[in-house]
C-alpha atoms as a PDB file:
ATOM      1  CA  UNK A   1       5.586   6.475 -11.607  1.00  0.00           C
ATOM      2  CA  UNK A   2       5.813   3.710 -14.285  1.00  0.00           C
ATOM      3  CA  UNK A   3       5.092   0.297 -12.830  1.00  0.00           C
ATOM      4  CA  UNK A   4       6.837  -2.643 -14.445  1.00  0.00           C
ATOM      5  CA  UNK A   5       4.885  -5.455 -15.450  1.00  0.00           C
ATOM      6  CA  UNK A   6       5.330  -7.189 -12.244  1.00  0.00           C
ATOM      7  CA  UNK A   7       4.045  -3.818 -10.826  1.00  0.00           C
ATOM      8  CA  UNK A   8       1.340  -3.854 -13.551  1.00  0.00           C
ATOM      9  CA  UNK A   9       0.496  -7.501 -11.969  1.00  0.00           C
ATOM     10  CA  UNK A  10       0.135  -6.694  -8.058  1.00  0.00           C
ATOM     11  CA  UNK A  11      -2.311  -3.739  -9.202  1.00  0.00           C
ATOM     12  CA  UNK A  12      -4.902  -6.393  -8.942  1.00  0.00           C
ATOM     13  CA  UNK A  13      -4.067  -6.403  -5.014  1.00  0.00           C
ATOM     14  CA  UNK A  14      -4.118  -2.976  -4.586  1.00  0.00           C
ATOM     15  CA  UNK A  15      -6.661  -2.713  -2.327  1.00  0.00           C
ATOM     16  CA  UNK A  16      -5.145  -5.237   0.664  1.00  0.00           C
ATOM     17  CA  UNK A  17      -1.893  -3.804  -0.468  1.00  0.00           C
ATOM     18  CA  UNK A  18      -2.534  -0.104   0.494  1.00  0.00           C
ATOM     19  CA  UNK A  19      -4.688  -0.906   3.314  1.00  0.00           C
ATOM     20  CA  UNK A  20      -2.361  -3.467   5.453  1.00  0.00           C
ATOM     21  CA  UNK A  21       0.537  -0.695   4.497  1.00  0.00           C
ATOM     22  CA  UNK A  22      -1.680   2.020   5.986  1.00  0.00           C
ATOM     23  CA  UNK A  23      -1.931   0.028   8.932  1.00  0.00           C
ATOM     24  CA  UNK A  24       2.390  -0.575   8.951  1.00  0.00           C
ATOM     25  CA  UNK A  25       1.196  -4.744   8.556  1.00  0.00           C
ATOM     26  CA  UNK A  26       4.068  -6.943   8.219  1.00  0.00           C
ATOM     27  CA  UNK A  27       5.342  -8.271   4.710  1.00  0.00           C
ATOM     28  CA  UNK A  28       3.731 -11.833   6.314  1.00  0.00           C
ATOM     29  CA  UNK A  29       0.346 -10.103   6.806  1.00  0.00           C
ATOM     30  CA  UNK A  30       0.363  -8.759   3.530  1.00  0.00           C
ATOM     31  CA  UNK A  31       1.378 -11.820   1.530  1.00  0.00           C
ATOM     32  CA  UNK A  32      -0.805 -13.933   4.012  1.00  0.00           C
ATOM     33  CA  UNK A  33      -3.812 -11.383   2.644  1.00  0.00           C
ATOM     34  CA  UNK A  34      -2.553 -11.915  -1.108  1.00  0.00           C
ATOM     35  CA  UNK A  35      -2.904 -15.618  -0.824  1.00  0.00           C
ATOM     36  CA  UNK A  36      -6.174 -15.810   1.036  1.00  0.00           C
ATOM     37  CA  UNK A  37      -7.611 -13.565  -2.049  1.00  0.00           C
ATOM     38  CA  UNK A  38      -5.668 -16.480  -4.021  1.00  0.00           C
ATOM     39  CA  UNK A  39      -7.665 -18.858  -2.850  1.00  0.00           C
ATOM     40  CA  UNK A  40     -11.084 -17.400  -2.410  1.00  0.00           C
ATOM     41  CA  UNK A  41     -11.046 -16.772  -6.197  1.00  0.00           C
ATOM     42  CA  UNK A  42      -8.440 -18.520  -7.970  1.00  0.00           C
ATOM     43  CA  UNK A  43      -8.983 -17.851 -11.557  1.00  0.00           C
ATOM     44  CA  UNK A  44      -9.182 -14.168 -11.058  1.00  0.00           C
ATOM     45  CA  UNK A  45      -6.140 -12.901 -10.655  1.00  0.00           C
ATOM     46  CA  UNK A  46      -2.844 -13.748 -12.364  1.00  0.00           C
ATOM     47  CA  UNK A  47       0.415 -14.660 -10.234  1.00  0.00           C
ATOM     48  CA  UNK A  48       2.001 -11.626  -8.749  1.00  0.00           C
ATOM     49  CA  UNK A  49       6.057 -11.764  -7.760  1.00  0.00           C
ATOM     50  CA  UNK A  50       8.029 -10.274  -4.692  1.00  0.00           C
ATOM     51  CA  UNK A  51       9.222  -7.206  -7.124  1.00  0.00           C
ATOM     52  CA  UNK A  52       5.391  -6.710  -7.828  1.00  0.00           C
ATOM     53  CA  UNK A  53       4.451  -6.392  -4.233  1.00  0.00           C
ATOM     54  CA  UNK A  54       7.073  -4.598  -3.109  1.00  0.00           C
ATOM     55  CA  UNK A  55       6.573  -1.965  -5.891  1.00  0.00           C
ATOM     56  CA  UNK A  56       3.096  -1.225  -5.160  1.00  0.00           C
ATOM     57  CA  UNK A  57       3.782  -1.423  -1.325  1.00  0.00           C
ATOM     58  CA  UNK A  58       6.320   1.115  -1.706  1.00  0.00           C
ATOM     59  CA  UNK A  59       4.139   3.314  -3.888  1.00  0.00           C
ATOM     60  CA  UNK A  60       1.271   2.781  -0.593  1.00  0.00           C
ATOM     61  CA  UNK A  61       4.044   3.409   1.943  1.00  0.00           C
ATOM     62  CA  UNK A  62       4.353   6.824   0.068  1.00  0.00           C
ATOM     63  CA  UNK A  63       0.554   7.896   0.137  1.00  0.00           C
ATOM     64  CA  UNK A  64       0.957   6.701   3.925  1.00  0.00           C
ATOM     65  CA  UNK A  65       3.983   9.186   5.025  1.00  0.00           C
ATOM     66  CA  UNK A  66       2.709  12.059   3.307  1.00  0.00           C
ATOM     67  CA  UNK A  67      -0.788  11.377   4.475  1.00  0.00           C
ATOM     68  CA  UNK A  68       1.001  11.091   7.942  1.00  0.00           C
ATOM     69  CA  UNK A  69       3.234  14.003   7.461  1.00  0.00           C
ATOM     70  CA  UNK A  70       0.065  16.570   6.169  1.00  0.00           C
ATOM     71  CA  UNK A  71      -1.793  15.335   9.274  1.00  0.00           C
ATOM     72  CA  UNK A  72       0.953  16.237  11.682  1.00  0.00           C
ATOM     73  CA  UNK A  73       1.499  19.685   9.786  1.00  0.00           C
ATOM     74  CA  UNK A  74      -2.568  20.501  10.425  1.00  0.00           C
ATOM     75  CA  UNK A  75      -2.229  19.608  13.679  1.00  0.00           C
ATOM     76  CA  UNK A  76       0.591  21.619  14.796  1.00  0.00           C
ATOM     77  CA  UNK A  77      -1.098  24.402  12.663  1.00  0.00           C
ATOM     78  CA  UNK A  78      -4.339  23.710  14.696  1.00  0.00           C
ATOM     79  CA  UNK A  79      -2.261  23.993  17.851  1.00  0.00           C
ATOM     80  CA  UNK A  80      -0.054  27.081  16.720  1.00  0.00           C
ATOM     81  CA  UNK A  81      -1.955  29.016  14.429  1.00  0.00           C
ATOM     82  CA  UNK A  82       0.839  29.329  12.544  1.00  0.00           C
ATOM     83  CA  UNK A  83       0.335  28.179   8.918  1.00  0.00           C
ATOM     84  CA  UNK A  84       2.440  25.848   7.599  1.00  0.00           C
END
């Protein structure tokens, strides 16, 4: 997946990005997390835009469901014995 620059930008969130979306946060928890690393170190990071987060969001809310979906297929495999 090619991120646009925007996407490029939000990269430096990554990590709060991915982990709220593991966790299904809200877009407020999320952003609220963005600006708190904002203003713990301001001079870090660039600005990041609403197409930025959502792109990256959307990338981590794809890592979630399959993560999600593999787990449920090892369980019922687990339960079954049938592979999947």
């Amino acid at each position: 997946m090619a991120l646009s620059d925007a996407g490029r930008a939000a990269m430096a969130y990554w990590s709060k990005i991915q982990s709220l979306t593991a966790e299904h946060a809200s877009t407020v928890a999320v952003w609220d997390s963005i600006r708190e690393g904002q203003q713990l170190e301001p001079n870090k990071y660039g600005p990041v835009t609403l197409q930025g987060v959502n792109e990256i969001r959307s990338a981590a809310a794809q890592i979630r469901n399959t993560s999600d979906s593999l787990g449920k297929a090892r369980a019922l495999e687990e339960r079954t014995g049938l592979a999947q």
